[in-house]
PDB file of N, CA and C in Angstrom:
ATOM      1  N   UNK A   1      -6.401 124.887  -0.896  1.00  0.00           N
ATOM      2  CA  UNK A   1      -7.736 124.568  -0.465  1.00  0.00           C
ATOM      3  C   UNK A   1      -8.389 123.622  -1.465  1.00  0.00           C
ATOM      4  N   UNK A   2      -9.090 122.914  -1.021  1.00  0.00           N
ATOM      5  CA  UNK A   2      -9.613 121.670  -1.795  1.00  0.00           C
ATOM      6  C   UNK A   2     -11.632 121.789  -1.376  1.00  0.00           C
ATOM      7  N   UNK A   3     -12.019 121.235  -2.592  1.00  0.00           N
ATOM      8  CA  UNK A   3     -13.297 121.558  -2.086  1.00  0.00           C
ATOM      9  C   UNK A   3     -13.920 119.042  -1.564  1.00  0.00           C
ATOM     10  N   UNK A   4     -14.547 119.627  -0.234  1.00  0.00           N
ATOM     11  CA  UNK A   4     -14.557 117.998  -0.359  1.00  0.00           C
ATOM     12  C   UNK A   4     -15.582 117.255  -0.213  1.00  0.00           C
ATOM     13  N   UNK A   5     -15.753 116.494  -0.838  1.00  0.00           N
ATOM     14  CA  UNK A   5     -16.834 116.017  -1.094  1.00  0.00           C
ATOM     15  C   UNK A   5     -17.973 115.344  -0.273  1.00  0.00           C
ATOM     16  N   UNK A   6     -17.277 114.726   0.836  1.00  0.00           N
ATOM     17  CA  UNK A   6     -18.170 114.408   2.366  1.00  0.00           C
ATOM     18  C   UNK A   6     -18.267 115.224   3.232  1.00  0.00           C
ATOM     19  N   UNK A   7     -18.021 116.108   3.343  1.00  0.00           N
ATOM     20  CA  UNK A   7     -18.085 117.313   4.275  1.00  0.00           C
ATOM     21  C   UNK A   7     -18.780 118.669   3.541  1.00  0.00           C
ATOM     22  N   UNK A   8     -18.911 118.736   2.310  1.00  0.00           N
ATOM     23  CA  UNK A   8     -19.160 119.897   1.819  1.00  0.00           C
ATOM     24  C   UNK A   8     -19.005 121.254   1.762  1.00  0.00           C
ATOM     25  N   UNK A   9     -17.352 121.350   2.489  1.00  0.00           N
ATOM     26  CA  UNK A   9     -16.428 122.808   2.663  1.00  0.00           C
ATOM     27  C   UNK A   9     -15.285 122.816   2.635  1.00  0.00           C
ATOM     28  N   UNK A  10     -15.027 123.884   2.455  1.00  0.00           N
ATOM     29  CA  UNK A  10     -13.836 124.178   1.976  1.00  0.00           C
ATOM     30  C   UNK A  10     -12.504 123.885   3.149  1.00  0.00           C
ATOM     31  N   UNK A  11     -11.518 123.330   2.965  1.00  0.00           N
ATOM     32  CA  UNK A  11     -10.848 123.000   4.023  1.00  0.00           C
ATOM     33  C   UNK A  11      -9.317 122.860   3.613  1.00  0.00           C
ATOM     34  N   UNK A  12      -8.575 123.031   4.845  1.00  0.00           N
ATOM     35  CA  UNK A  12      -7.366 122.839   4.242  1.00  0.00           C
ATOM     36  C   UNK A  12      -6.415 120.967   3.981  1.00  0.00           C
ATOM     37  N   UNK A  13      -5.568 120.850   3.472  1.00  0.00           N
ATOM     38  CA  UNK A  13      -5.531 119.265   3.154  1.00  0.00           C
ATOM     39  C   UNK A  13      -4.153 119.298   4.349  1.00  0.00           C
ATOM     40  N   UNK A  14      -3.805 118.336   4.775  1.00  0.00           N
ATOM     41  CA  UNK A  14      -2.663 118.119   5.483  1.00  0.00           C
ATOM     42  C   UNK A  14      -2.075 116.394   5.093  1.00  0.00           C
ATOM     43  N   UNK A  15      -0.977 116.511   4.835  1.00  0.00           N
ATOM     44  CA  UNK A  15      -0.255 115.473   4.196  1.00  0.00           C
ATOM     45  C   UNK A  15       0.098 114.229   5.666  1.00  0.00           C
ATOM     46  N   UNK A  16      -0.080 113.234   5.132  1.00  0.00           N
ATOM     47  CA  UNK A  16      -0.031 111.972   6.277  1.00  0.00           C
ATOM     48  C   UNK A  16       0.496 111.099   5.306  1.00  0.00           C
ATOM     49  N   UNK A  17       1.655 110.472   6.020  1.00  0.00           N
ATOM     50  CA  UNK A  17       2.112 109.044   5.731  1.00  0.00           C
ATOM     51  C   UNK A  17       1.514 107.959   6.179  1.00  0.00           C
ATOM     52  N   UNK A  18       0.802 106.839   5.642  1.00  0.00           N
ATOM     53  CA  UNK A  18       0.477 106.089   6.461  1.00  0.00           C
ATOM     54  C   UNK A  18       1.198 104.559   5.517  1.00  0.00           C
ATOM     55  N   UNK A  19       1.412 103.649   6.203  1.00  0.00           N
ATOM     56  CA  UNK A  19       1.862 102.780   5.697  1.00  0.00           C
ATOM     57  C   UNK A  19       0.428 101.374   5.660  1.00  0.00           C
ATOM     58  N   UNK A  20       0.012 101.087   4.969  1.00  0.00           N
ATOM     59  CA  UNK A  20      -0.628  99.895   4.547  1.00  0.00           C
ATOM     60  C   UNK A  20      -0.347  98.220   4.488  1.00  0.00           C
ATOM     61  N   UNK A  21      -1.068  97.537   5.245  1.00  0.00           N
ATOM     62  CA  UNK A  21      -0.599  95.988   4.839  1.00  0.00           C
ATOM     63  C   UNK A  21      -0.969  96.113   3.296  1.00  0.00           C
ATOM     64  N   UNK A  22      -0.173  95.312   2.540  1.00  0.00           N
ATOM     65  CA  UNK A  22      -0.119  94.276   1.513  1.00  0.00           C
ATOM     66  C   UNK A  22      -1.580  94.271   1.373  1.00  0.00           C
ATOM     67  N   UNK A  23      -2.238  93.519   1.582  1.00  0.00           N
ATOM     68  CA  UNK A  23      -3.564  93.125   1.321  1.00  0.00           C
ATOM     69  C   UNK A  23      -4.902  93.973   1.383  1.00  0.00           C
ATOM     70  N   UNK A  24      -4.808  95.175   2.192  1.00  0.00           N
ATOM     71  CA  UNK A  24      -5.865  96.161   2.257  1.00  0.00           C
ATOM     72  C   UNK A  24      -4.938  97.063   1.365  1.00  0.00           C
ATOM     73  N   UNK A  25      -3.868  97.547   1.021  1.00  0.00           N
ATOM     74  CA  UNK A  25      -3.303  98.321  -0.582  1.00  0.00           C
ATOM     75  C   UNK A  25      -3.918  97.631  -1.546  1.00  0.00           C
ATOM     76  N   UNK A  26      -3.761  96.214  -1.621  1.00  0.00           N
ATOM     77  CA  UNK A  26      -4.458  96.373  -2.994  1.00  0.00           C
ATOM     78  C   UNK A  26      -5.807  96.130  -2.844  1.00  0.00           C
ATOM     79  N   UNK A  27      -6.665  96.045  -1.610  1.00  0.00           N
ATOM     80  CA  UNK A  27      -8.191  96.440  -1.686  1.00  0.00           C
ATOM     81  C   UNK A  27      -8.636  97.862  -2.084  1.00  0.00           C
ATOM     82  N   UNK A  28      -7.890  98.683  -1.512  1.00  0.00           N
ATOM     83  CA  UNK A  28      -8.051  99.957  -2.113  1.00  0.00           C
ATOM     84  C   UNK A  28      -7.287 100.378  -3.284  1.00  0.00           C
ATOM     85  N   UNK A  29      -6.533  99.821  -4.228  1.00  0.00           N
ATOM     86  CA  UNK A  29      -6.814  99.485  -5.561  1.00  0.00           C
ATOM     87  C   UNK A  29      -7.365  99.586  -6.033  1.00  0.00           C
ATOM     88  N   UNK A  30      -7.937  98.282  -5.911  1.00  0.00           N
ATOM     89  CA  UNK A  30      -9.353  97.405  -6.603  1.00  0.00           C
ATOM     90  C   UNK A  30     -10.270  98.398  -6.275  1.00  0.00           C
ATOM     91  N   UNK A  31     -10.573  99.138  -5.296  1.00  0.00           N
ATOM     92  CA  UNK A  31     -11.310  99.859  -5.246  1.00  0.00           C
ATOM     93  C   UNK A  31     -11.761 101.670  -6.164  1.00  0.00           C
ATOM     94  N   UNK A  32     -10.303 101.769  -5.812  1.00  0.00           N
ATOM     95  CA  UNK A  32      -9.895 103.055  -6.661  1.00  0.00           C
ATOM     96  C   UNK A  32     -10.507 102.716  -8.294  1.00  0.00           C
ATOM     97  N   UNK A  33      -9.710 101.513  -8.328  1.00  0.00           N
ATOM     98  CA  UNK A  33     -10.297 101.277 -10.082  1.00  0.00           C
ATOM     99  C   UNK A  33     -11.103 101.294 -10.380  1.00  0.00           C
ATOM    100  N   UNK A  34     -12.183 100.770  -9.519  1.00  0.00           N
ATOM    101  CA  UNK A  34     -13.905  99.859  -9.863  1.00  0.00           C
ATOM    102  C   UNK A  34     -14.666 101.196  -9.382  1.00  0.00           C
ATOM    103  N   UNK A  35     -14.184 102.595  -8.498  1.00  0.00           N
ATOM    104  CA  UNK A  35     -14.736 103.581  -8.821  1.00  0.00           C
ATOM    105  C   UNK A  35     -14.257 104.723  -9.553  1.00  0.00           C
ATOM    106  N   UNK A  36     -12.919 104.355 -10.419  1.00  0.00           N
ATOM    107  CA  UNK A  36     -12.434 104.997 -11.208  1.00  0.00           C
ATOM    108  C   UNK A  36     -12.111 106.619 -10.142  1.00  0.00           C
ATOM    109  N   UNK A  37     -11.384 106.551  -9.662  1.00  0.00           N
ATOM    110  CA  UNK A  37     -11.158 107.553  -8.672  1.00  0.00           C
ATOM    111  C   UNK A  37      -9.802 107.126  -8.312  1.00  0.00           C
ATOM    112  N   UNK A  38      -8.943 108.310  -7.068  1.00  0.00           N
ATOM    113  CA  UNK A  38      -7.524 107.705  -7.014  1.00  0.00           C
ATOM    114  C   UNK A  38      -7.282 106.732  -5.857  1.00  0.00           C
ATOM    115  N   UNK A  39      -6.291 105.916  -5.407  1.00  0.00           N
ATOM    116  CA  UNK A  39      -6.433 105.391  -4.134  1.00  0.00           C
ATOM    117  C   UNK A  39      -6.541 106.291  -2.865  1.00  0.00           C
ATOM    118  N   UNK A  40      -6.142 107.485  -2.663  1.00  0.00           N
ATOM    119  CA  UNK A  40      -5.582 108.555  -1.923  1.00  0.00           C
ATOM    120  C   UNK A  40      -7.450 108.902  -1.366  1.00  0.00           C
ATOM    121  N   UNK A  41      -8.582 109.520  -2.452  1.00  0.00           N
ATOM    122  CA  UNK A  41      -9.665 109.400  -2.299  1.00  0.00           C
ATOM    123  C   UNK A  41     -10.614 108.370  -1.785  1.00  0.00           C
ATOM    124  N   UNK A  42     -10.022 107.302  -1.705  1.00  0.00           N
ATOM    125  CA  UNK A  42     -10.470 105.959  -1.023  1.00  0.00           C
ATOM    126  C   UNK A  42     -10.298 105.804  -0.051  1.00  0.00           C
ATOM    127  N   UNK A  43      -8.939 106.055   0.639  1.00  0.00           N
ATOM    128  CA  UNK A  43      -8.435 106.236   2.124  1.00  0.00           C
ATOM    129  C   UNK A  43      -8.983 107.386   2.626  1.00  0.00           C
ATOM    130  N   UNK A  44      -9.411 108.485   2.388  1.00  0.00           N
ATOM    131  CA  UNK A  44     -10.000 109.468   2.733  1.00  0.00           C
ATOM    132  C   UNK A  44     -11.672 108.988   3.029  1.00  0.00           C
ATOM    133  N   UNK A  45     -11.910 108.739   2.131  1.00  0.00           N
ATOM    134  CA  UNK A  45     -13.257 108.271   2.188  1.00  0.00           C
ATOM    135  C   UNK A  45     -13.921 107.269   3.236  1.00  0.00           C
ATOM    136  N   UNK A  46     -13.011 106.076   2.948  1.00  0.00           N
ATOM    137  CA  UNK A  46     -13.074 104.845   4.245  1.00  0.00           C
ATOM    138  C   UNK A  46     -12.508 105.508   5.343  1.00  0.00           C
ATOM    139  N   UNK A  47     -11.962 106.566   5.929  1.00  0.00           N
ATOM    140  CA  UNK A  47     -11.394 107.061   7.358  1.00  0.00           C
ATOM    141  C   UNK A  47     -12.507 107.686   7.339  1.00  0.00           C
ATOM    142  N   UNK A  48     -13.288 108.258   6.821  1.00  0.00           N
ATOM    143  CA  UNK A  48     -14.361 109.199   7.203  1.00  0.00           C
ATOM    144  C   UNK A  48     -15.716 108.378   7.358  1.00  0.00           C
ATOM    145  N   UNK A  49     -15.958 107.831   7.069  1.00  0.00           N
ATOM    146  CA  UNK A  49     -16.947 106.556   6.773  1.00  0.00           C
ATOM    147  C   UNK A  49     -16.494 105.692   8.606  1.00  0.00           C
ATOM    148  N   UNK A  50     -15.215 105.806   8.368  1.00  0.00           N
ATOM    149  CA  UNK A  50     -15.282 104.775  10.160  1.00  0.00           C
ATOM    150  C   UNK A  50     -15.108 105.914  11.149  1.00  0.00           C
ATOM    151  N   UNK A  51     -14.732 107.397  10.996  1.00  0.00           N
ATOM    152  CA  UNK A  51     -14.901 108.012  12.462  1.00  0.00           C
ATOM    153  C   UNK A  51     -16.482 108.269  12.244  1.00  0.00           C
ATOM    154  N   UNK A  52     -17.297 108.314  11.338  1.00  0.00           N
ATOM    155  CA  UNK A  52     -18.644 108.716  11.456  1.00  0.00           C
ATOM    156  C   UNK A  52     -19.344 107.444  12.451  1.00  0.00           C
ATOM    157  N   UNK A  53     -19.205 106.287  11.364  1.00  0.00           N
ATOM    158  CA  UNK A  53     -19.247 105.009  12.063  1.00  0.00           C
ATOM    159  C   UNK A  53     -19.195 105.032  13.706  1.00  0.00           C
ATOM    160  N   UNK A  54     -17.814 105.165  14.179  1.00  0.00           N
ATOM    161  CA  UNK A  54     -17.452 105.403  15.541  1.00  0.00           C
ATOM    162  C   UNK A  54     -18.366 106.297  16.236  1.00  0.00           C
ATOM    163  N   UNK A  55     -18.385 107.388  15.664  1.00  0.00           N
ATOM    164  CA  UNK A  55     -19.782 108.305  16.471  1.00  0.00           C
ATOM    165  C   UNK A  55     -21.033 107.923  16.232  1.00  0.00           C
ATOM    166  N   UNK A  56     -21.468 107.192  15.330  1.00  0.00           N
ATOM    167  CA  UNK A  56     -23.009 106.769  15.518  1.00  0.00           C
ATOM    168  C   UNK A  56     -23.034 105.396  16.549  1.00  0.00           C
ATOM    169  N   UNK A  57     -21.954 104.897  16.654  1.00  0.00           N
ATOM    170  CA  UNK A  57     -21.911 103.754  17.508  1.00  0.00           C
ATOM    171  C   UNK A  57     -22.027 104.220  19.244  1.00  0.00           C
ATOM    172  N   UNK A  58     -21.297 105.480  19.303  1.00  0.00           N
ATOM    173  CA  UNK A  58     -20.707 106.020  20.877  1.00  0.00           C
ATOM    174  C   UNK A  58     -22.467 106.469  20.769  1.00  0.00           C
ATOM    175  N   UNK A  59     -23.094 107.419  19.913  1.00  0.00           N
ATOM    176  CA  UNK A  59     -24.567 107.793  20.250  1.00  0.00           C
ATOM    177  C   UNK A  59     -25.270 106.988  20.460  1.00  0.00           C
ATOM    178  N   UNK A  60     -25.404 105.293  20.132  1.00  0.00           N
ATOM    179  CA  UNK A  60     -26.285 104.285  20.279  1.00  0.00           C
ATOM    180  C   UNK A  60     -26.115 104.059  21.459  1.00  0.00           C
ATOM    181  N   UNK A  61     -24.870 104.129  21.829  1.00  0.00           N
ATOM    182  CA  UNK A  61     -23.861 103.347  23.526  1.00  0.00           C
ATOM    183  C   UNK A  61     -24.402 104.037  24.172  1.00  0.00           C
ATOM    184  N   UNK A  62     -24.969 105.531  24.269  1.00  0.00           N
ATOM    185  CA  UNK A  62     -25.190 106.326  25.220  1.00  0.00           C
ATOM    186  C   UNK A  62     -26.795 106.461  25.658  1.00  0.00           C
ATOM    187  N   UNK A  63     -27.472 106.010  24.183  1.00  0.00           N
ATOM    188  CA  UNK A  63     -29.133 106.263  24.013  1.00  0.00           C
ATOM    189  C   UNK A  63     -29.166 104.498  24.525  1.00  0.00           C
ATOM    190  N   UNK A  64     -28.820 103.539  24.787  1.00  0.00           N
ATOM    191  CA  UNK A  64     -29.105 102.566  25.398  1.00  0.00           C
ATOM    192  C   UNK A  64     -28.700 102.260  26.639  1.00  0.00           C
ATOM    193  N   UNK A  65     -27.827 103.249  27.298  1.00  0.00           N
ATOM    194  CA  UNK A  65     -27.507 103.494  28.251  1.00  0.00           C
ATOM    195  C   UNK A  65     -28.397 104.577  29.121  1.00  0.00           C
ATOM    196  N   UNK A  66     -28.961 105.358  28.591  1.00  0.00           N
ATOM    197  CA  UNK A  66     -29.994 105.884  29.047  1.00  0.00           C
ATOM    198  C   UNK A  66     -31.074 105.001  29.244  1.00  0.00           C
ATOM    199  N   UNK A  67     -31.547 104.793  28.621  1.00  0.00           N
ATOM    200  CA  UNK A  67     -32.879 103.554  28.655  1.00  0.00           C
ATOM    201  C   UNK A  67     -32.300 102.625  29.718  1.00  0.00           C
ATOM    202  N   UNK A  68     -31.417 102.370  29.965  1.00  0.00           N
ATOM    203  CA  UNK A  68     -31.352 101.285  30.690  1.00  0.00           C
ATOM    204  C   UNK A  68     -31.244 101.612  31.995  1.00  0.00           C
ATOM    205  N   UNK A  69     -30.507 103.180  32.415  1.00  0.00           N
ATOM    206  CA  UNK A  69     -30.950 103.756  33.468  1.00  0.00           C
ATOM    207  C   UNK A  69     -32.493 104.451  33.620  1.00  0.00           C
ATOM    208  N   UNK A  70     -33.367 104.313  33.013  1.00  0.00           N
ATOM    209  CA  UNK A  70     -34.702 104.260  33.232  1.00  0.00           C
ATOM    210  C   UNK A  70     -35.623 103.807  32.726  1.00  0.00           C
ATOM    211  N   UNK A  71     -35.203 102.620  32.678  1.00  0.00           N
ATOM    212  CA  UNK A  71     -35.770 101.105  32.433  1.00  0.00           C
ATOM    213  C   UNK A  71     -36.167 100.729  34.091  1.00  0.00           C
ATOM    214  N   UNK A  72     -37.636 100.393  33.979  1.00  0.00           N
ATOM    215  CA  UNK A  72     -38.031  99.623  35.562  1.00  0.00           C
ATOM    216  C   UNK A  72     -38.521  98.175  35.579  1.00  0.00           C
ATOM    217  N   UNK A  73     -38.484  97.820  33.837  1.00  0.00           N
ATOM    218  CA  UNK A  73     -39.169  96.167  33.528  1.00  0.00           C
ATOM    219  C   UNK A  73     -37.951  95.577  33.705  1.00  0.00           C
ATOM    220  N   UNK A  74     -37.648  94.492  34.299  1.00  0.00           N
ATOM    221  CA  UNK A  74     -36.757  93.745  34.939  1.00  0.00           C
ATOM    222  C   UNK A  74     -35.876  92.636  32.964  1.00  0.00           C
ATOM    223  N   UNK A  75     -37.047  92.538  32.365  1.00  0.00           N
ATOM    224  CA  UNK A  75     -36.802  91.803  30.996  1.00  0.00           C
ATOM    225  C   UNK A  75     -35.885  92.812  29.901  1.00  0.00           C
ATOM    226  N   UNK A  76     -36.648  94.116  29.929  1.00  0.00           N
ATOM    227  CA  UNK A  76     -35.995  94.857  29.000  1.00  0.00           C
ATOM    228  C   UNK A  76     -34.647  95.228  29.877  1.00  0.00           C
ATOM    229  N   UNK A  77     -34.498  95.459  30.987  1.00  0.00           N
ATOM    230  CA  UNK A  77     -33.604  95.563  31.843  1.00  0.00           C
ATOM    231  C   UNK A  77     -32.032  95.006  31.176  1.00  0.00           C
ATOM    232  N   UNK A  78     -32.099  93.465  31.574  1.00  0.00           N
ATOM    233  CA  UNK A  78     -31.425  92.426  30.926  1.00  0.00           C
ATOM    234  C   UNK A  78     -31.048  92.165  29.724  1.00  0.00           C
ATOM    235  N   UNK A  79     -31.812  93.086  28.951  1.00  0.00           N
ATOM    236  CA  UNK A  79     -31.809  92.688  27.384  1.00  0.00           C
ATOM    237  C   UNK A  79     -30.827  94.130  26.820  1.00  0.00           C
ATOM    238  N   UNK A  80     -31.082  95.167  27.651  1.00  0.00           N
ATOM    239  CA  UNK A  80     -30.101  96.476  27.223  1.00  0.00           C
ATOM    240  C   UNK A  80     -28.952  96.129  27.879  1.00  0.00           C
ATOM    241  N   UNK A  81     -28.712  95.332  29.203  1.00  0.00           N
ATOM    242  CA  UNK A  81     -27.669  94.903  29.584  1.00  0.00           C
ATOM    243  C   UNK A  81     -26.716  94.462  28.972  1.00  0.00           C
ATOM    244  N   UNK A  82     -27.286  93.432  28.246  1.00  0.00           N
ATOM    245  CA  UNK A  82     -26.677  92.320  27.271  1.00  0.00           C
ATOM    246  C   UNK A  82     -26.250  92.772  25.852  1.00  0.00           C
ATOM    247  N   UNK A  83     -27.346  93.851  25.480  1.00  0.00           N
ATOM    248  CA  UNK A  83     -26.640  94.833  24.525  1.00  0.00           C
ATOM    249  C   UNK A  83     -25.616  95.896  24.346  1.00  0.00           C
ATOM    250  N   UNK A  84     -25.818  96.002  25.848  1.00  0.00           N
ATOM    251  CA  UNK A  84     -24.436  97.283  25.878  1.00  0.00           C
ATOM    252  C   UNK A  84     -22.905  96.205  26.221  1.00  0.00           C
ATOM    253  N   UNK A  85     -23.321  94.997  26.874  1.00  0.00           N
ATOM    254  CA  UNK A  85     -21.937  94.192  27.040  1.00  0.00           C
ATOM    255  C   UNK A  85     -21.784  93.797  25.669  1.00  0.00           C
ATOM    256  N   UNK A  86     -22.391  93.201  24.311  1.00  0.00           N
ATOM    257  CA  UNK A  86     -21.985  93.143  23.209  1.00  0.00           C
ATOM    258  C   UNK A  86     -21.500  93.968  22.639  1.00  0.00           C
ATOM    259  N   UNK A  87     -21.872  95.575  22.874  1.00  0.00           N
ATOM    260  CA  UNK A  87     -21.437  97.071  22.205  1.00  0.00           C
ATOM    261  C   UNK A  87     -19.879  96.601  22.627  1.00  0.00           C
ATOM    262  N   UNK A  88     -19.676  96.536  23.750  1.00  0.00           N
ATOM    263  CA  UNK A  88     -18.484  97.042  24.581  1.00  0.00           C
ATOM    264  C   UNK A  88     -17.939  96.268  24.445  1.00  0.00           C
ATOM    265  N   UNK A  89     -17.730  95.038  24.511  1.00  0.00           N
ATOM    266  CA  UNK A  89     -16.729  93.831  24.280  1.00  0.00           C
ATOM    267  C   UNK A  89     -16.702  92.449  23.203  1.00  0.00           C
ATOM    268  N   UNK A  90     -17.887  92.940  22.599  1.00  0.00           N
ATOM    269  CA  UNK A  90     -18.058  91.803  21.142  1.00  0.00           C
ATOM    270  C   UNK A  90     -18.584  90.383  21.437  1.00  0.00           C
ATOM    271  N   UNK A  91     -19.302  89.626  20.811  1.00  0.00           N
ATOM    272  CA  UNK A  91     -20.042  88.791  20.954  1.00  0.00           C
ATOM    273  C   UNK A  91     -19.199  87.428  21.269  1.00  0.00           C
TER     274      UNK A  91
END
């Protein structure tokens, strides 16, 4: 059991291979070093940092998707439109 530091409980660890390009290994390096921490804590950290990411993004997708199903101004209408097609398929 490991105690962890973004989550704040106690949990069990499970071992993963993951293989890395060349160029993001040694970003998380550079990173490990410049926060004096290991690389292993860095990959942990940045995976948790992007599924959080991912869920504050799916909650925005859904709270502008609401609004836009009860949206009756024809302007804001168009404008959540245009925001949820940028969410969904990139600019």
């Amino acid at each position: 059991m490991v105690y962890s530091n973004a989550m704040s409980i106690t949990e069990k660890l499970v071992r993963q291979s993951v293989s890395l390009p060349a160029r993001v290994a040694r970003q998380v390096k550079s990173l490990a070093k410049t926060s004096n921490t290991s690389a292993n804590r860095i990959i942990v950290d940045l995976i948790e940092s992007g599924i959080e990411a991912r869920e504050q993004e799916r909650k925005r997708f859904l709270e502008l998707a609401d609004r836009l199903a009860q949206s009756s101004d024809p302007k804001e209408h168009a404008r959540l439109k245009e925001e949820l097609a940028r969410m969904t398929f990139g600019e």
